[in-house]
N, C-alpha and C. Protein backbone atom coordinates (compact mmCIF):
# COMPACT_ATOMS: atom_id res chain seq x y z
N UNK A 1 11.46 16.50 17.78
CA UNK A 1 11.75 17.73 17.04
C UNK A 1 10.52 18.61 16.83
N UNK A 2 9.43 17.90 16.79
CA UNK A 2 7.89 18.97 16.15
C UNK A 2 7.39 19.61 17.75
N UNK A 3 8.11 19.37 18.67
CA UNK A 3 7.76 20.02 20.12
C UNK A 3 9.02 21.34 20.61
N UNK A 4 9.79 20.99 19.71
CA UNK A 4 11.37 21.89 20.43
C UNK A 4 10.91 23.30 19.72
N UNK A 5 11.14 24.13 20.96
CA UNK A 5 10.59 25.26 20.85
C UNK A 5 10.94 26.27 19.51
N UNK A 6 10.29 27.28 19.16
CA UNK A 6 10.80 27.82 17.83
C UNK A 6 11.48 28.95 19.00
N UNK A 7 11.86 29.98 17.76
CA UNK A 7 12.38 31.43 18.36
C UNK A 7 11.20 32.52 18.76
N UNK A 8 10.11 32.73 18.40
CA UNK A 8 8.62 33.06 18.56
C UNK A 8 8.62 32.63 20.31
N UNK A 9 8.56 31.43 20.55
CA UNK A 9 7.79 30.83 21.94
C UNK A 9 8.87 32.05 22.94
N UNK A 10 10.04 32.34 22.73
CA UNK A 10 11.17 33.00 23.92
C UNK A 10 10.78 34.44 23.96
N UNK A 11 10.15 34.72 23.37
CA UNK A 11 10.05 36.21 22.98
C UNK A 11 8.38 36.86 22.62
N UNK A 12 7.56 35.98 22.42
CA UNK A 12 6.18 36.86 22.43
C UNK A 12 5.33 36.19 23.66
N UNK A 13 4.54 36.51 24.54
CA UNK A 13 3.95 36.16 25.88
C UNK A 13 3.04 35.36 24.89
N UNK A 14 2.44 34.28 25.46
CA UNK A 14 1.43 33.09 24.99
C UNK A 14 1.01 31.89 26.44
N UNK A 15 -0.21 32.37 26.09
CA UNK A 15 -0.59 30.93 27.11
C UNK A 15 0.17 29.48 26.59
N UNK A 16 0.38 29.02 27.61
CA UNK A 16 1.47 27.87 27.79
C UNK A 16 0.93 26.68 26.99
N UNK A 17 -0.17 26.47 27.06
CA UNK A 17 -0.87 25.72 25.84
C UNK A 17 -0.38 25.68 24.57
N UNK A 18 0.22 27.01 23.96
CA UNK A 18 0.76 26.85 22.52
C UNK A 18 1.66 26.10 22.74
N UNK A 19 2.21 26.02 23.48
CA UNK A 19 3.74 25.30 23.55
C UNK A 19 3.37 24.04 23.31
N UNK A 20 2.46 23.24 23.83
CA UNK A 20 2.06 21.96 23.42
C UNK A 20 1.58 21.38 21.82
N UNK A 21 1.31 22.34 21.17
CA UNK A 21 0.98 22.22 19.46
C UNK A 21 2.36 22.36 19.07
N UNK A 22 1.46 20.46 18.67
CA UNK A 22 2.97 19.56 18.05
C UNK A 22 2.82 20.09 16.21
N UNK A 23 2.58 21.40 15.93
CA UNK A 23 3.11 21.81 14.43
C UNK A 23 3.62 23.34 14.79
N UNK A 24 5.50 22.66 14.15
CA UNK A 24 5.80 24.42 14.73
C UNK A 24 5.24 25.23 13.82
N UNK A 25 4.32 24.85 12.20
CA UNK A 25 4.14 26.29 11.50
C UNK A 25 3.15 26.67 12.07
N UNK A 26 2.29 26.17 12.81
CA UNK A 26 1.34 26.19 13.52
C UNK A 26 1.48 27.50 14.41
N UNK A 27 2.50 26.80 15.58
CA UNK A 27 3.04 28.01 16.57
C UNK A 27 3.80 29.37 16.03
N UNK A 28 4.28 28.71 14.86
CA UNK A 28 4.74 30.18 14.48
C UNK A 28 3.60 31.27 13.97
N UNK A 29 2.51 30.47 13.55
CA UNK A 29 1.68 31.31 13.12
C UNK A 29 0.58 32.56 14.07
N UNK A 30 0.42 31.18 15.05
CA UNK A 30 -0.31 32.10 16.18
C UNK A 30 0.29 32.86 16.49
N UNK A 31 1.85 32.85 16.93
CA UNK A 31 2.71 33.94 17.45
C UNK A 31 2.95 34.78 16.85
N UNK A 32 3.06 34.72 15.71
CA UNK A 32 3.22 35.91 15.02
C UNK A 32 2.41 36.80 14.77
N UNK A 33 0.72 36.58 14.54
CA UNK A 33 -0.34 37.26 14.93
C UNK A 33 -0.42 37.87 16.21
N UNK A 34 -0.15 37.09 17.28
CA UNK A 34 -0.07 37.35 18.63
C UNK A 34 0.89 38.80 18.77
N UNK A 35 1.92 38.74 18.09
CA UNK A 35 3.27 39.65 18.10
C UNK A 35 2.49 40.96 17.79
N UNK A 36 1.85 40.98 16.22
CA UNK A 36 1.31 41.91 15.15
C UNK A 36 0.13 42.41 15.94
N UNK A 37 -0.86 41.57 16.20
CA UNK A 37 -1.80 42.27 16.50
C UNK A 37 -2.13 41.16 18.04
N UNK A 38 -2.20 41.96 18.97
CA UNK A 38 -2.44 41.33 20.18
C UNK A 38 -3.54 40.49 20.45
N UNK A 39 -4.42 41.44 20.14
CA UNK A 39 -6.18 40.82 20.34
C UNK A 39 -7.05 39.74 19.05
N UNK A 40 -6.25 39.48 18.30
CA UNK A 40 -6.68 38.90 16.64
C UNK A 40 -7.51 37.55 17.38
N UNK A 41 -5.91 37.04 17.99
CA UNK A 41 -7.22 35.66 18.17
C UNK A 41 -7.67 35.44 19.87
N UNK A 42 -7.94 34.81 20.09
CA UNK A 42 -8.50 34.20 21.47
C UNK A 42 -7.70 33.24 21.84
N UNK A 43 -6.61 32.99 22.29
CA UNK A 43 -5.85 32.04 22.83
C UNK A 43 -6.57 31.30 24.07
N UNK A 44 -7.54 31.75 24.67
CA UNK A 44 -8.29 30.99 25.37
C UNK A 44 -9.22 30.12 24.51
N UNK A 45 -10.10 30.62 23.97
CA UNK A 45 -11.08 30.10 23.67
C UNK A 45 -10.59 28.99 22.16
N UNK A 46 -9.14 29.32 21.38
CA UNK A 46 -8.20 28.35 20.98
C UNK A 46 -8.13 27.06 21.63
N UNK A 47 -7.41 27.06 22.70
CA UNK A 47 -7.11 25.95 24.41
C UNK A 47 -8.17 25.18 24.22
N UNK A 48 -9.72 26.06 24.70
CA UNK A 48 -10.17 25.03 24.84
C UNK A 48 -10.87 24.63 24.09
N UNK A 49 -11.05 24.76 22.31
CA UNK A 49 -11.39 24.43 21.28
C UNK A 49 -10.62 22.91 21.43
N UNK A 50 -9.12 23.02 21.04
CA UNK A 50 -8.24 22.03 21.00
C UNK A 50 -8.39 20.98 22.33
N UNK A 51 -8.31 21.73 23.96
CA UNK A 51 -8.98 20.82 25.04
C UNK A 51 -10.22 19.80 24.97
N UNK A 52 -11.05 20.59 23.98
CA UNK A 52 -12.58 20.27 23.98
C UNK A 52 -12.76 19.08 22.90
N UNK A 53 -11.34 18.39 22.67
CA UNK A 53 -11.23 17.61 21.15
C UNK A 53 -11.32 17.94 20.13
N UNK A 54 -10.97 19.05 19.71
CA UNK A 54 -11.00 19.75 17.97
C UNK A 54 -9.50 19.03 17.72
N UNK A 55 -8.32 18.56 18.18
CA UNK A 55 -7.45 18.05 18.29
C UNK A 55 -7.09 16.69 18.77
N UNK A 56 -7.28 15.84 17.83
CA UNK A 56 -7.70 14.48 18.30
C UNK A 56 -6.43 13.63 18.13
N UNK A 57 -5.96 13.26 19.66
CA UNK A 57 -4.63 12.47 19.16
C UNK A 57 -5.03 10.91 19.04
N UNK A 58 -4.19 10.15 17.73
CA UNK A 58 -4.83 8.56 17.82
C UNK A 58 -3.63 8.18 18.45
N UNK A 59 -3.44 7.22 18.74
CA UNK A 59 -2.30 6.63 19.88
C UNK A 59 -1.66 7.34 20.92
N UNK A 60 -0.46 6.52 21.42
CA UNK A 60 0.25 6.55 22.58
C UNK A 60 1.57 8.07 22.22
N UNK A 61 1.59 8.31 20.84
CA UNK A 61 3.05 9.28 20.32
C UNK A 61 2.31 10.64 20.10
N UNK A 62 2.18 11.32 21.47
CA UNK A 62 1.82 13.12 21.30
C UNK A 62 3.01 13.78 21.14
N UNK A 63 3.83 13.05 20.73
CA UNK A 63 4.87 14.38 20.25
C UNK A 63 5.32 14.06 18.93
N UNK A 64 4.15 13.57 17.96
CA UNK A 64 4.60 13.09 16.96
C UNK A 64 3.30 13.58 15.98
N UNK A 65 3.45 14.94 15.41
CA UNK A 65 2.16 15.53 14.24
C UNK A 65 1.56 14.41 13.36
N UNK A 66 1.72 13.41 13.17
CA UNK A 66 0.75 12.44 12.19
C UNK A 66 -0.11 11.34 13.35
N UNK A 67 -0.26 11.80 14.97
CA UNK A 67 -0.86 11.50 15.58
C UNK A 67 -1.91 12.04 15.42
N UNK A 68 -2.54 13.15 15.09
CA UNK A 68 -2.93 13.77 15.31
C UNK A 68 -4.44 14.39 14.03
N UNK A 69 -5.69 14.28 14.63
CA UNK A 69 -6.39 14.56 13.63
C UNK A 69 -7.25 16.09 14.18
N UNK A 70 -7.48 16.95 13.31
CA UNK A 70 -8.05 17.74 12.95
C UNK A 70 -9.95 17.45 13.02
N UNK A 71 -10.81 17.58 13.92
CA UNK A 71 -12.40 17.52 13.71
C UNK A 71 -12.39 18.41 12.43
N UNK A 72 -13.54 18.19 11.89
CA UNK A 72 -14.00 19.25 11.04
C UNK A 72 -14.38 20.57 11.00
N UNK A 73 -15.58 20.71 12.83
CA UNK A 73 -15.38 22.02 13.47
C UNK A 73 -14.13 22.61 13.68
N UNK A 74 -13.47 22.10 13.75
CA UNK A 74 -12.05 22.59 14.15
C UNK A 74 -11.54 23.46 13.40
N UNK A 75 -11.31 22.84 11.97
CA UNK A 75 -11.03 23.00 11.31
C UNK A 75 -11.78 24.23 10.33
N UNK A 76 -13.12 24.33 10.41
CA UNK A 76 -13.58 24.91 10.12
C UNK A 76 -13.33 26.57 10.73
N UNK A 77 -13.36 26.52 11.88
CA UNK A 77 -12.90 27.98 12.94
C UNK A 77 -11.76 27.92 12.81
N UNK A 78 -10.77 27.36 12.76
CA UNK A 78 -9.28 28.03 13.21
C UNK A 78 -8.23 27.50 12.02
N UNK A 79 -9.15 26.65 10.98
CA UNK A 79 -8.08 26.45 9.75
C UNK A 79 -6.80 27.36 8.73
N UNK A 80 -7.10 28.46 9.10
CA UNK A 80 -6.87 29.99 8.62
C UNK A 80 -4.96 30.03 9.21
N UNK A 81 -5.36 29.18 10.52
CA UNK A 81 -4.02 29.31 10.99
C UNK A 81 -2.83 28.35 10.59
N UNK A 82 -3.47 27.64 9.78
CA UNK A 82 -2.67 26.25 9.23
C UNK A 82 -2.17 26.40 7.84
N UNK A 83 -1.91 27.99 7.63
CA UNK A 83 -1.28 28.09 6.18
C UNK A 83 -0.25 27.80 5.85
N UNK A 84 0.56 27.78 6.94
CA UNK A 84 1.47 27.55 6.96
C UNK A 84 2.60 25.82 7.07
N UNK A 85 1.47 25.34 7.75
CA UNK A 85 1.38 23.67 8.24
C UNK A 85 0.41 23.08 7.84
N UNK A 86 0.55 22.17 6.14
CA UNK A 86 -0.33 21.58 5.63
C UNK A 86 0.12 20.04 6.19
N UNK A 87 0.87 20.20 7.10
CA UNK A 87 1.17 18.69 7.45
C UNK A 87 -0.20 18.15 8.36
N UNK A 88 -0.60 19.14 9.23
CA UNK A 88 -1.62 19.26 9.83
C UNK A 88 -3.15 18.43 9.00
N UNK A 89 -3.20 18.60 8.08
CA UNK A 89 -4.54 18.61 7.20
C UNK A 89 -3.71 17.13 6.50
N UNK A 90 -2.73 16.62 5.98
CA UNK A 90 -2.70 15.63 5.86
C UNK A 90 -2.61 14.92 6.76
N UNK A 91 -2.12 14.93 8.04
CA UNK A 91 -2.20 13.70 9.45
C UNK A 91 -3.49 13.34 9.32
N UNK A 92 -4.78 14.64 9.12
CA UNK A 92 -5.88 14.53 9.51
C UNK A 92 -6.84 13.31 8.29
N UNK A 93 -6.10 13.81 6.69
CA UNK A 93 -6.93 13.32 5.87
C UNK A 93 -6.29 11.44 6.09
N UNK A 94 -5.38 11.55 6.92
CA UNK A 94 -5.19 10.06 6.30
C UNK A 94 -5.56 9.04 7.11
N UNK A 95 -6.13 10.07 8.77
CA UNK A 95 -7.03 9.65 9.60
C UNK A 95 -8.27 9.47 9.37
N UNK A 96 -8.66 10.54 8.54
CA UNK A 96 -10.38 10.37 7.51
C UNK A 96 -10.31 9.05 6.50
N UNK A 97 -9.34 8.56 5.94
CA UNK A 97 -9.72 8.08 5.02
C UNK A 97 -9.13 6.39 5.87
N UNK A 98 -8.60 6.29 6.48
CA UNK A 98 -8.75 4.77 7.16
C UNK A 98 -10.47 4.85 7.51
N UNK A 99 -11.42 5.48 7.59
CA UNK A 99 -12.44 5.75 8.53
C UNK A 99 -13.07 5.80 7.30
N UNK A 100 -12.60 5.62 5.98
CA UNK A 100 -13.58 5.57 4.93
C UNK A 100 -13.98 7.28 4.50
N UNK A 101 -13.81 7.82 4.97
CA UNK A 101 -14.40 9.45 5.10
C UNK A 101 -13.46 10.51 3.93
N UNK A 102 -14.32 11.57 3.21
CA UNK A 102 -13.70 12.47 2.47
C UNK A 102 -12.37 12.98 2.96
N UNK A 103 -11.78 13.22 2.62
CA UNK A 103 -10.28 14.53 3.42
C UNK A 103 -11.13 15.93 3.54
N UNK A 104 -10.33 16.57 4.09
CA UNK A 104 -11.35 17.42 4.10
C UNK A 104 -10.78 19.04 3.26
């Protein structure tokens, strides 16, 4: 269900990459910026933030958001977009805190 496309993905152009961010408030968010203002964010340089491991999946279930941890750089540049998806920031804190580490 956290991969099945919203109504946003059919209707605003997006590198194919969004489609893979397993939080739809997530995708709704970029898209909707994307919609409003074309140039706001960098959907490239997004890709390969998230390519580059700012998006850290722990196990074998990528289509499942509590796989999934948040770096801190990451988080730091593109957190803005997660107002919408605080599920995001808890997958991440509960990955920090098996690891002994603050939430963030």
């Amino acid at each position: 269900p956290s991969l099945t496309p919203i109504d946003l993905q059919k209707s605003v152009p997006h590198h194919p990459y969004i489609d893979l961010i397993p939080y739809p408030g997530l995708r709704r968010t970029i898209l909707e910026m994307l919609r409003e203002h074309p140039n706001s964010i960098s959907q490239v340089e997004l890709c390969q933030d998230i390519e580059g491991g700012g998006l850290r999946l722990w196990g074998q279930y990528s289509w499942l958001p509590d796989s999934y941890e948040l770096t801190v750089e990451f988080a730091a540049k593109w957190g803005f977009l997660f107002r919408r998806d605080p599920e995001a920031f808890a997958a991440t804190n509960f990955w920090r805190r098996q690891r002994g580490e603050a939430p963030l």
